[in-house]
C-alpha atoms as a PDB file:
ATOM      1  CA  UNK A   1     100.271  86.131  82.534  1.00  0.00           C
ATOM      2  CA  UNK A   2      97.933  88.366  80.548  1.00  0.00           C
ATOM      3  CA  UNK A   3      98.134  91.141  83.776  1.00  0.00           C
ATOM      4  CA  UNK A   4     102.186  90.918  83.856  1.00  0.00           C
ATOM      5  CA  UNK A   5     102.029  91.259  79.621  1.00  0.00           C
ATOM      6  CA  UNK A   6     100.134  94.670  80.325  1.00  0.00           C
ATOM      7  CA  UNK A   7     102.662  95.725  83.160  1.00  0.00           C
ATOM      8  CA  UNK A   8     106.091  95.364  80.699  1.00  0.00           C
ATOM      9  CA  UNK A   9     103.856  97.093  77.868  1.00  0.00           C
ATOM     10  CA  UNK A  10     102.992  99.832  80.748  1.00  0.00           C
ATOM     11  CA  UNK A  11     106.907 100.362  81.186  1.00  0.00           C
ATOM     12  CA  UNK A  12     109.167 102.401  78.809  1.00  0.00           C
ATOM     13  CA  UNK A  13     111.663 101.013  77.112  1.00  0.00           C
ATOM     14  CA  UNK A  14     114.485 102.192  78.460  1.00  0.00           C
ATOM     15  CA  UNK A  15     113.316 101.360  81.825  1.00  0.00           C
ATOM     16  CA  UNK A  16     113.254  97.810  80.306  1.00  0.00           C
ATOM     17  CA  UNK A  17     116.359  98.014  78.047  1.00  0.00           C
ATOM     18  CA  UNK A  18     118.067  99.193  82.187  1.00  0.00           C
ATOM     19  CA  UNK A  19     116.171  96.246  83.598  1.00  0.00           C
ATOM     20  CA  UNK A  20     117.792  93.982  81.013  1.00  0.00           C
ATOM     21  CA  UNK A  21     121.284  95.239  81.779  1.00  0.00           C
ATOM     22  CA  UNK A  22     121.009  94.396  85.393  1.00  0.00           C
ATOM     23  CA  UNK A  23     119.599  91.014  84.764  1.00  0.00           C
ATOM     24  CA  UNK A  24     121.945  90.203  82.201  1.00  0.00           C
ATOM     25  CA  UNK A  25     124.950  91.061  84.214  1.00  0.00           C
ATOM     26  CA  UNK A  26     123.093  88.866  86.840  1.00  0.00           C
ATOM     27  CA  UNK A  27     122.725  85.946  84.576  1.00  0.00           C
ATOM     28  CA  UNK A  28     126.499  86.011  83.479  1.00  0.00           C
ATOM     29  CA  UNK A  29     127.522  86.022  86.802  1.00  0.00           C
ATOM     30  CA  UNK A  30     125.374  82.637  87.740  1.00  0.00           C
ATOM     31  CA  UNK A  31     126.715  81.464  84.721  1.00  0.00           C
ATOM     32  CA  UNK A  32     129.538  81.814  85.355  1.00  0.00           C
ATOM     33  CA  UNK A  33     130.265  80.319  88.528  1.00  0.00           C
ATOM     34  CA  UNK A  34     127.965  77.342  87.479  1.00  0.00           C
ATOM     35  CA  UNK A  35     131.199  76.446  85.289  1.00  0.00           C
ATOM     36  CA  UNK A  36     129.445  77.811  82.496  1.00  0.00           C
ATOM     37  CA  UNK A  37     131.993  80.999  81.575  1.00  0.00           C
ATOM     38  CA  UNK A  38     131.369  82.783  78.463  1.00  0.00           C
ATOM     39  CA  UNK A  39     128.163  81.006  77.430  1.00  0.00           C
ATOM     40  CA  UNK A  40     126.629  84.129  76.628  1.00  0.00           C
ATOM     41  CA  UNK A  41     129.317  86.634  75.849  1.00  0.00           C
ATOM     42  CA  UNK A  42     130.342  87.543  72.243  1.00  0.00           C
ATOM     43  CA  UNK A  43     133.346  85.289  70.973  1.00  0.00           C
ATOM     44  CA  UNK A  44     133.781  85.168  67.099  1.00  0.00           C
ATOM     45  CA  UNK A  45     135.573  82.121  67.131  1.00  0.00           C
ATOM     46  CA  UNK A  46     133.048  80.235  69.491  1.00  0.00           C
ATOM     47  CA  UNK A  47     130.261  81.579  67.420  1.00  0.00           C
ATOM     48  CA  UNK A  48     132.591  79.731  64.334  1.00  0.00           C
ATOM     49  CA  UNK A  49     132.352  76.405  66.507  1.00  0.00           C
ATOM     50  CA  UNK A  50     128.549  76.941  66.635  1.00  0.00           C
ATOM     51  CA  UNK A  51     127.643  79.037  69.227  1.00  0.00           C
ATOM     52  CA  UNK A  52     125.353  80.949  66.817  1.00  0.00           C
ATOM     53  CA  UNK A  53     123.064  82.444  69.577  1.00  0.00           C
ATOM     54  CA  UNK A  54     126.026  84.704  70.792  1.00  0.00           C
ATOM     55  CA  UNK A  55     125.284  87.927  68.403  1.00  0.00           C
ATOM     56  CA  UNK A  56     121.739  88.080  70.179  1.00  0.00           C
ATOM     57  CA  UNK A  57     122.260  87.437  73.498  1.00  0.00           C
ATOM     58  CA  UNK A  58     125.711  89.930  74.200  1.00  0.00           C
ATOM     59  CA  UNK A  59     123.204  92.161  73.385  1.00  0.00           C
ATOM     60  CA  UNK A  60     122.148  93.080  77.018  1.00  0.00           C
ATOM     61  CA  UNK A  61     125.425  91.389  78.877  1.00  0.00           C
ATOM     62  CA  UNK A  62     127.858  93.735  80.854  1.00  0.00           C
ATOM     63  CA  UNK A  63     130.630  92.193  82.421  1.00  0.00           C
ATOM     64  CA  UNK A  64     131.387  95.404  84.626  1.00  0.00           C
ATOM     65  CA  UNK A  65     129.258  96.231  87.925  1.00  0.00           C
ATOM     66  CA  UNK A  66     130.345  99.980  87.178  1.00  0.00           C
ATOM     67  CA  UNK A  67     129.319  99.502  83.770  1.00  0.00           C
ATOM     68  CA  UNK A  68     125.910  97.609  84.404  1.00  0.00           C
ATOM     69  CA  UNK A  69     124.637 100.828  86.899  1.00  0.00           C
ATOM     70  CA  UNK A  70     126.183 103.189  84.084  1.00  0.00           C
ATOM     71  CA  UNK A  71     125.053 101.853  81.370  1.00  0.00           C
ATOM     72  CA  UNK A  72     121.384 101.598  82.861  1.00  0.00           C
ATOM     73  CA  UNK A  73     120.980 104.651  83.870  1.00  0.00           C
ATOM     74  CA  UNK A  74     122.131 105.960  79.892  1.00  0.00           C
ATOM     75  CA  UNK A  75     119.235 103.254  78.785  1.00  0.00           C
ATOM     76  CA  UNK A  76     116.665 104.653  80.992  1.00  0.00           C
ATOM     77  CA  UNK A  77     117.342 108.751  80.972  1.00  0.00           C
ATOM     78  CA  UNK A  78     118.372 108.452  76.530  1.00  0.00           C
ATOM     79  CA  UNK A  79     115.811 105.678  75.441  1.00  0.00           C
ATOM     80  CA  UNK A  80     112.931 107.658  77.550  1.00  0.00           C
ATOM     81  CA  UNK A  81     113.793 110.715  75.712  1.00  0.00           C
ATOM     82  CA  UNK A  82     114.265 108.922  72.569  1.00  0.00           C
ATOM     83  CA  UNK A  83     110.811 107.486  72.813  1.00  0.00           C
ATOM     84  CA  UNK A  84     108.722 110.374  72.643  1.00  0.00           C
ATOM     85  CA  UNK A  85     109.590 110.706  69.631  1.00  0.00           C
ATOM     86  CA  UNK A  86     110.332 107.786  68.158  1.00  0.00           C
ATOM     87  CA  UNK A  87     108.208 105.295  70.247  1.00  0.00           C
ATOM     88  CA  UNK A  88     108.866 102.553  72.529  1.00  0.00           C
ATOM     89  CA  UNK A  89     108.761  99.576  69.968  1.00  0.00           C
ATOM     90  CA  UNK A  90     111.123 101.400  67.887  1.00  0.00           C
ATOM     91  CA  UNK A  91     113.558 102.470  70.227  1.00  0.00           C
ATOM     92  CA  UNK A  92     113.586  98.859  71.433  1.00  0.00           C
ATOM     93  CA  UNK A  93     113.961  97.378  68.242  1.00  0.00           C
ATOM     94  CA  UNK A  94     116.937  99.886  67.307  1.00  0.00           C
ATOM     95  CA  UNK A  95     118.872  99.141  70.188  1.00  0.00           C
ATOM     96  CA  UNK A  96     118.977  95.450  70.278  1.00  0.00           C
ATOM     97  CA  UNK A  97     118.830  95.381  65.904  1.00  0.00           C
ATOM     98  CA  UNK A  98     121.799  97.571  66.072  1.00  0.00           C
ATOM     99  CA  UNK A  99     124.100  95.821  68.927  1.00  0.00           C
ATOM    100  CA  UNK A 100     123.327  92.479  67.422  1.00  0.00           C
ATOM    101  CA  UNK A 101     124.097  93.306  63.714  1.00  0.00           C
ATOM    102  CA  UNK A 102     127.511  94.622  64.881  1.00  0.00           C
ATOM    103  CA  UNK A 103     127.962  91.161  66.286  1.00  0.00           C
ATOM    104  CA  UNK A 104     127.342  89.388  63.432  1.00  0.00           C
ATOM    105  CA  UNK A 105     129.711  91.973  61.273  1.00  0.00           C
ATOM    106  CA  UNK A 106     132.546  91.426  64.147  1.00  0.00           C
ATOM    107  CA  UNK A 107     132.248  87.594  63.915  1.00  0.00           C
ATOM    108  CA  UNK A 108     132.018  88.250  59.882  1.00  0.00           C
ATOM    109  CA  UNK A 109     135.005  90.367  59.977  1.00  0.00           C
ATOM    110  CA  UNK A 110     136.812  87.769  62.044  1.00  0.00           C
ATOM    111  CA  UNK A 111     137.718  85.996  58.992  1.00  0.00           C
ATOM    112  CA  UNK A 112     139.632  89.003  57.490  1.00  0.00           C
ATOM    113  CA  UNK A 113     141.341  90.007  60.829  1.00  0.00           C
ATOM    114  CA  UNK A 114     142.273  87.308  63.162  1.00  0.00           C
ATOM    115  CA  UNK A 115     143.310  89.679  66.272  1.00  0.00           C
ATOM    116  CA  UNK A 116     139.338  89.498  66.525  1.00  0.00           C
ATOM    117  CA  UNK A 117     139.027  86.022  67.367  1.00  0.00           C
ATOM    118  CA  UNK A 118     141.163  86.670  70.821  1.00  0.00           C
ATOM    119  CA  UNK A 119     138.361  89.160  72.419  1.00  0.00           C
ATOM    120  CA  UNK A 120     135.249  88.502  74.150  1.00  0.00           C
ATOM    121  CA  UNK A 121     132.694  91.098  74.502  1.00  0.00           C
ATOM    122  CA  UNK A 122     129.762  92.099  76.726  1.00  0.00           C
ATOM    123  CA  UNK A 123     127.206  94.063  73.959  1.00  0.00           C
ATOM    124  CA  UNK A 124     125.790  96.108  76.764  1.00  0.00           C
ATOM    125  CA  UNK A 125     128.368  99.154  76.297  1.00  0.00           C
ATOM    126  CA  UNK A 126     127.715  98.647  72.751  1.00  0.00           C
ATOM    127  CA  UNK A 127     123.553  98.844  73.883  1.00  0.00           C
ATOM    128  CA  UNK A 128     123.908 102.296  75.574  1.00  0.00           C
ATOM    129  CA  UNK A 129     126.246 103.987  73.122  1.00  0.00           C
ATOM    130  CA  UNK A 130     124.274 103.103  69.948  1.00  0.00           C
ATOM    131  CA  UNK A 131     121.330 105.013  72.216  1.00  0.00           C
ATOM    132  CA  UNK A 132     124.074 107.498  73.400  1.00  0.00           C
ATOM    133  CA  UNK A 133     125.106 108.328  69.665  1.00  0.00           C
ATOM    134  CA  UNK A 134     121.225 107.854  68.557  1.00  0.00           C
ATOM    135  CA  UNK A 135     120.393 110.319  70.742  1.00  0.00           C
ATOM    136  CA  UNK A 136     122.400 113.203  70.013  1.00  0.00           C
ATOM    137  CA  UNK A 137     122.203 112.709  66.428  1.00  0.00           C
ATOM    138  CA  UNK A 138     118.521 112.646  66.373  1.00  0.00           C
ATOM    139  CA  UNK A 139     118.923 115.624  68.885  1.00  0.00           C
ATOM    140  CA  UNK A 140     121.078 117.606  65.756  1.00  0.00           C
ATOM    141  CA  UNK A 141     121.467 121.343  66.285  1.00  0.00           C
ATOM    142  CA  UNK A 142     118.980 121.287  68.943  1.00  0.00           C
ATOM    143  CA  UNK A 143     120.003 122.120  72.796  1.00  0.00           C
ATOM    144  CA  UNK A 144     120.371 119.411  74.979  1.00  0.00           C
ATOM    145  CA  UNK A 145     122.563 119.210  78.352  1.00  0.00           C
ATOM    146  CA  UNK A 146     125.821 117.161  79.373  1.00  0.00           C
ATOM    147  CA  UNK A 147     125.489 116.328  83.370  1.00  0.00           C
ATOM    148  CA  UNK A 148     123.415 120.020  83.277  1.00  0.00           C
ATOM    149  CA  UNK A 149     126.233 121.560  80.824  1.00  0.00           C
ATOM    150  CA  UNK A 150     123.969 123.050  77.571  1.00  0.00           C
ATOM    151  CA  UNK A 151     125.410 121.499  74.712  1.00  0.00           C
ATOM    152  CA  UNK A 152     123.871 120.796  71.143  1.00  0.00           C
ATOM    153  CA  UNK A 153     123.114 117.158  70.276  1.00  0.00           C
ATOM    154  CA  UNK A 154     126.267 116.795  67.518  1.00  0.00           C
ATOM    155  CA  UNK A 155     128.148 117.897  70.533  1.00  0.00           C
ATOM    156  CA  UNK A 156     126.707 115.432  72.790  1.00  0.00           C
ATOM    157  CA  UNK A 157     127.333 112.908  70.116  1.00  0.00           C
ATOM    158  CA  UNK A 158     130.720 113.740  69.749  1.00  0.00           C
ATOM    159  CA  UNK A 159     131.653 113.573  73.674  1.00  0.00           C
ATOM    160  CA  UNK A 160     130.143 109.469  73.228  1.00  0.00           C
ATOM    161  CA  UNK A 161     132.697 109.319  70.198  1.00  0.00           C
ATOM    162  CA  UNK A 162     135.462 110.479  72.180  1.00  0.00           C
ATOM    163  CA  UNK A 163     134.616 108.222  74.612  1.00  0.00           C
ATOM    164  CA  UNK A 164     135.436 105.317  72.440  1.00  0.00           C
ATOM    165  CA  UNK A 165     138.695 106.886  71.243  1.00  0.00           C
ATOM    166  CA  UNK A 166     139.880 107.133  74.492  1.00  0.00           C
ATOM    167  CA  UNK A 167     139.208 103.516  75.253  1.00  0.00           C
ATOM    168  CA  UNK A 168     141.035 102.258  71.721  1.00  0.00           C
ATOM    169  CA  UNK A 169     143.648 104.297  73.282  1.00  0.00           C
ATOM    170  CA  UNK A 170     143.875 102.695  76.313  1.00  0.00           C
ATOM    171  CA  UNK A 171     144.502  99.226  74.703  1.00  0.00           C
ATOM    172  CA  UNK A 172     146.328 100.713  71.988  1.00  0.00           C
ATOM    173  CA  UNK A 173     143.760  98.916  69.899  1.00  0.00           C
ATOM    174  CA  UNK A 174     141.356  98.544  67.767  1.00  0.00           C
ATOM    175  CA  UNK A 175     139.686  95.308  68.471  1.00  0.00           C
ATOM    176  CA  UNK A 176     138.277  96.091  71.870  1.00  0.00           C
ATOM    177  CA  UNK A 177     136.035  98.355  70.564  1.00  0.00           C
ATOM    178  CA  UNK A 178     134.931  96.828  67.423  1.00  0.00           C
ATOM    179  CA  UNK A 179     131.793  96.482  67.766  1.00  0.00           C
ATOM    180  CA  UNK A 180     130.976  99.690  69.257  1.00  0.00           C
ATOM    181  CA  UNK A 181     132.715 101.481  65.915  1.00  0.00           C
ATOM    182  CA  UNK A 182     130.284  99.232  64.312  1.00  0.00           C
ATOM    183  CA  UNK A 183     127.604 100.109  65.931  1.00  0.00           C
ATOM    184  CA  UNK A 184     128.308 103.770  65.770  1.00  0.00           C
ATOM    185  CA  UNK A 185     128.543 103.176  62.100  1.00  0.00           C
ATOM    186  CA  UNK A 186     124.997 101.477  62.130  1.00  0.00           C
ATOM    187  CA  UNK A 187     123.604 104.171  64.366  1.00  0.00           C
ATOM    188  CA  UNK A 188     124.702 107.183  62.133  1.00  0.00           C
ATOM    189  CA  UNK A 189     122.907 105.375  58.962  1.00  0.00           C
ATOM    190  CA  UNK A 190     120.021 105.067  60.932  1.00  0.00           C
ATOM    191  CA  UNK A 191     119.386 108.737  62.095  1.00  0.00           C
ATOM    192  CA  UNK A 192     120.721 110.066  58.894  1.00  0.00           C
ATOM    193  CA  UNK A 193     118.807 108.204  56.353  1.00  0.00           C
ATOM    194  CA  UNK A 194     116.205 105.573  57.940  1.00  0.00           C
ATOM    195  CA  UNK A 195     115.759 102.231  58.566  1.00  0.00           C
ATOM    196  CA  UNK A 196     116.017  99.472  56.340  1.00  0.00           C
ATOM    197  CA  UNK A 197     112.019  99.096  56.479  1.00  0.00           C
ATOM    198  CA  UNK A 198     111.888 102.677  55.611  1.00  0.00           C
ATOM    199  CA  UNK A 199     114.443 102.108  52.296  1.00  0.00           C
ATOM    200  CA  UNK A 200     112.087  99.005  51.313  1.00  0.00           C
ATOM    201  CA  UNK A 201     108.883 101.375  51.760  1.00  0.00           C
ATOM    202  CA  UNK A 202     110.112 104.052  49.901  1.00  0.00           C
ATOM    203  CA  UNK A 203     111.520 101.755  46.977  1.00  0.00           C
ATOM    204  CA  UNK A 204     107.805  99.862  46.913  1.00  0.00           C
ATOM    205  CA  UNK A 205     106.397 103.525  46.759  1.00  0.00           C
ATOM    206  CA  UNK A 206     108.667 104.348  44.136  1.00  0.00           C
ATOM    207  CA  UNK A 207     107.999 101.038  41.839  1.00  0.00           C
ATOM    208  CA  UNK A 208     104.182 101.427  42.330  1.00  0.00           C
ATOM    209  CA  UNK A 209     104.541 105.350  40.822  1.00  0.00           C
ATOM    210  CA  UNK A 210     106.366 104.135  37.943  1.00  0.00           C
ATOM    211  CA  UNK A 211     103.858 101.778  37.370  1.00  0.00           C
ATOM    212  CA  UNK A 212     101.037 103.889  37.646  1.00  0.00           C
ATOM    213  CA  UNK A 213     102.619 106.440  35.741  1.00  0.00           C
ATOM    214  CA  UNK A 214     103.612 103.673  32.898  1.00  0.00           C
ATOM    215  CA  UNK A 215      99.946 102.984  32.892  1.00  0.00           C
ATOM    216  CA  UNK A 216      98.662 105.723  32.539  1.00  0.00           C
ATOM    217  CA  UNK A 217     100.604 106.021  29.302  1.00  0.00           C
ATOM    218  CA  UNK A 218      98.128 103.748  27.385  1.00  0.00           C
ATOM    219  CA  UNK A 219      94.841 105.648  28.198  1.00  0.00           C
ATOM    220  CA  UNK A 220      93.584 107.500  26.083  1.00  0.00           C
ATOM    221  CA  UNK A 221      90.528 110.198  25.645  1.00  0.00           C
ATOM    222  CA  UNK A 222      87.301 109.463  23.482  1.00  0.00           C
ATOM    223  CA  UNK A 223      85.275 112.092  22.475  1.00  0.00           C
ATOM    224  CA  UNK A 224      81.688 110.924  22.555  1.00  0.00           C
ATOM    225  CA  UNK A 225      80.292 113.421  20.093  1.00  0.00           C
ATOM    226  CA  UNK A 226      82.425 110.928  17.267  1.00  0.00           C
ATOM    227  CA  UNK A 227      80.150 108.135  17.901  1.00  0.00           C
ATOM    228  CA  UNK A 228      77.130 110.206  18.014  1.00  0.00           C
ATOM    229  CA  UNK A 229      75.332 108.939  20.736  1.00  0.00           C
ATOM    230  CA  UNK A 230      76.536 110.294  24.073  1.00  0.00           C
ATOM    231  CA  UNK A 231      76.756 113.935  23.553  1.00  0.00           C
ATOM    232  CA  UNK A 232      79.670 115.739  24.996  1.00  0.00           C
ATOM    233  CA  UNK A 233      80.812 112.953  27.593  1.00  0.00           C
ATOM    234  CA  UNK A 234      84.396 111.983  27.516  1.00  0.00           C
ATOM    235  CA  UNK A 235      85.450 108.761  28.732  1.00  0.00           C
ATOM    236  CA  UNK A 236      88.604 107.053  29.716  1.00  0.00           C
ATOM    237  CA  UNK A 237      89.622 104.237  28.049  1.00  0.00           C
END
């Protein structure tokens, strides 16, 4: 156990994050024909009948063989990139934070919108665009390439927005691609102003200043040549 703990730590993460793909798709399939359809998949209204573990475990599920060897190979080449600078704990905990808070919001918004309860989803698309979008935003006004076409990262972001577009437009919908607009939501937040651990740092940081500064209010400087017995030392009380 120990040696096969140091061999995943030894791998990046989005050789893992690829690795989970593959066996999720795997799983669902077993699953599947076991008589056990859908166990895993995203469904708002079975996660209303209490199928709560649904918004975590979409996460890595792709229902799609084309998808599953796509989607890996964006997980690998984007979250290898991404973890050079970022690191491999955070770019696994961004990918898997993001997909499954945009499950939770879909299920969430299922209660406004109804059309939501009819879908199903696999959060593995959702996975490798989040690190798609990630990517190029994090990339900026920097050079990057597009299947060896130079493009900046905003661009490169874009093309993974358009992608999405183009798939509402194909179901003349909305709800297929909730989560990923989600997602892409969450993802944009992140690059552009931090985490949530970052906010609750800087806001700690911020509250101990104030009350350092509001402390330091109440000192005051005593001159020791007033009491006549310590000469020119000043001291702080």
């Amino acid at each position: 156990m120990p040696g096969m703990m140091r061999a995943l730590r030894s791998q990046s993460a989005g050789m893992l994050l690829a690795a989970a793909l593959v066996v999720g798709f795997v799983l669902e399939q077993v699953l599947t024909h076991s008589g056990f359809p859908g166990l895993l998949t995203l469904s708002a209204a079975d996660v209303r009948l209490g199928r709560l573990w649904q918004p975590l475990t979409y996460s890595v599920l792709e229902r799609d063989p084309v998808g599953v060897l796509f989607g890996a190979l964006v997980a690998w080449s984007m979250g290898r990139v991404l973890e050079l600078t970022w690191g491999g704990r955070r770019v696994m905990a961004f990918a898997l934070t993001v997909t499954a808070a945009a499950g939770v919001l879909t299920v969430l918004a299922s209660f406004a919108w109804g059309g939501l309860l009819l879908a199903r989803y696999g959060g593995g698309t959702v996975l490798t665009s989040s690190l798609w979008l990630a990517y190029g935003w994090s990339w900026g006004r920097r050079q990057t390439n597009f299947w060896g076409l130079p493009v900046t990262g905003n661009v490169l972001a874009g093309i993974g927005l358009l992608f999405l577009g183009l798939n509402a437009l194909q179901a003349w919908s909305l709800v297929p691609v909730f989560p990923h607009l989600l997602a892409a939501a969450l993802t944009y937040a992140y690059t552009r102003f931090g985490s949530p651990l970052g906010w609750w740092d800087r806001l700690r940081a911020w509250r101990l200043q104030r009350q350092l500064r509001a402390r330091s209010g109440h000192l005051k400087v005593v001159d020791g040549q007033r009491g006549g017995g310590r000469g020119s030392d000043r001291f702080l009380h």
